[in-house]
Protein backbone atom coordinates (compact mmCIF):
# COMPACT_ATOMS: atom_id res chain seq x y z
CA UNK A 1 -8.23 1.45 -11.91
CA UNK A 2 -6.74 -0.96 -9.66
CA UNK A 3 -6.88 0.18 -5.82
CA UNK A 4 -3.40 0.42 -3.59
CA UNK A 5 -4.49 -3.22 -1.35
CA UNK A 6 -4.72 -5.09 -4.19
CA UNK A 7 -1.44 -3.59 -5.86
CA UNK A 8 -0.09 -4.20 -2.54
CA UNK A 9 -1.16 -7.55 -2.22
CA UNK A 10 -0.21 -8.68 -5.75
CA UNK A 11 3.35 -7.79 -5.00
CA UNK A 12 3.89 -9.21 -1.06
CA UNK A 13 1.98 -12.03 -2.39
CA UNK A 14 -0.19 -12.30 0.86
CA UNK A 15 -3.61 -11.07 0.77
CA UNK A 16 -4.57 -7.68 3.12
CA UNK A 17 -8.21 -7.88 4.01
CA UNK A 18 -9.43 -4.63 6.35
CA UNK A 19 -11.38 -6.08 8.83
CA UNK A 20 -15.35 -6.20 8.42
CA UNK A 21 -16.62 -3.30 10.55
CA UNK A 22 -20.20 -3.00 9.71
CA UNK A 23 -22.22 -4.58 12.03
CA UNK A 24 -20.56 -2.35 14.92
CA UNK A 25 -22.45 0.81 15.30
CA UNK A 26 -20.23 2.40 18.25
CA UNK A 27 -17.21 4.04 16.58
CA UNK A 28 -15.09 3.89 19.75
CA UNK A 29 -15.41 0.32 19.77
CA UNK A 30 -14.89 -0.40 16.24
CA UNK A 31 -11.60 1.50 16.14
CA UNK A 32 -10.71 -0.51 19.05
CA UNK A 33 -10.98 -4.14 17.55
CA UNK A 34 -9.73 -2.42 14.12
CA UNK A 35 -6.49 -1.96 16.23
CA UNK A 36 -6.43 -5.49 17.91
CA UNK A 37 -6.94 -7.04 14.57
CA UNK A 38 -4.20 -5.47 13.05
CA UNK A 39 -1.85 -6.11 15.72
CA UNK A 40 -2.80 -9.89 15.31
CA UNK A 41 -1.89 -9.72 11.99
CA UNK A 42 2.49 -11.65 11.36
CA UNK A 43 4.65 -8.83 10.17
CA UNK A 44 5.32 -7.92 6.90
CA UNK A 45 8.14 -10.01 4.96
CA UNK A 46 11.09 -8.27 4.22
CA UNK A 47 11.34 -6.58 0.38
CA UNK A 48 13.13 -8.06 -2.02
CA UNK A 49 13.87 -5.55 -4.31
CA UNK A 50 14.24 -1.34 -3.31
CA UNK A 51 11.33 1.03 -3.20
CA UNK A 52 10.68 2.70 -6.40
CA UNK A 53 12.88 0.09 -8.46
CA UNK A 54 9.73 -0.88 -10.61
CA UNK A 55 8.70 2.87 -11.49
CA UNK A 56 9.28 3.76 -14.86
CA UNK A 57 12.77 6.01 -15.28
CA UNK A 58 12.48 9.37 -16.53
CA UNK A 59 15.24 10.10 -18.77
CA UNK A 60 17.11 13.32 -17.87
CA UNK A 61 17.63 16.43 -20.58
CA UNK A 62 20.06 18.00 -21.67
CA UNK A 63 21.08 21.23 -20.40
CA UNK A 64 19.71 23.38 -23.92
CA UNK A 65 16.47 21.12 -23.83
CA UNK A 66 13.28 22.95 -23.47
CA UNK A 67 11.72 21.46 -19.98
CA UNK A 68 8.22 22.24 -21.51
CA UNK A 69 6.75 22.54 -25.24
């Protein structure tokens, strides 16, 4: 199973790397430079196609139609 980043990624075409946490033992801090590093990041480019316009459509039934078998 592919994971959400790299779905992400593969469609904004620009790589989203969470920044590498481990050597900082002090949770306080780490949240910290989490924070500064994602406000460093540019901003996100604008879509180019609607939310939800690549999900697969569900075709509707007809009023008589069983919803479940």
């Amino acid at each position: 199973m592919i994971g959400v980043q790299a779905i992400r990624a593969r469609i904004l075409n620009y790589p989203i790397k969470p920044m590498n946490t481990k050597g900082i033992k002090d949770k306080v801090e780490r949240k910290k430079l989490k924070r500064a590093a994602r406000k460093k990041q540019p901003p996100k480019p604008k879509r180019t196609d609607p939310r939800g316009s690549h999900k697969p459509k569900v075709k509707k039934k007809g009023p008589g139609a069983p919803t479940r078998r």
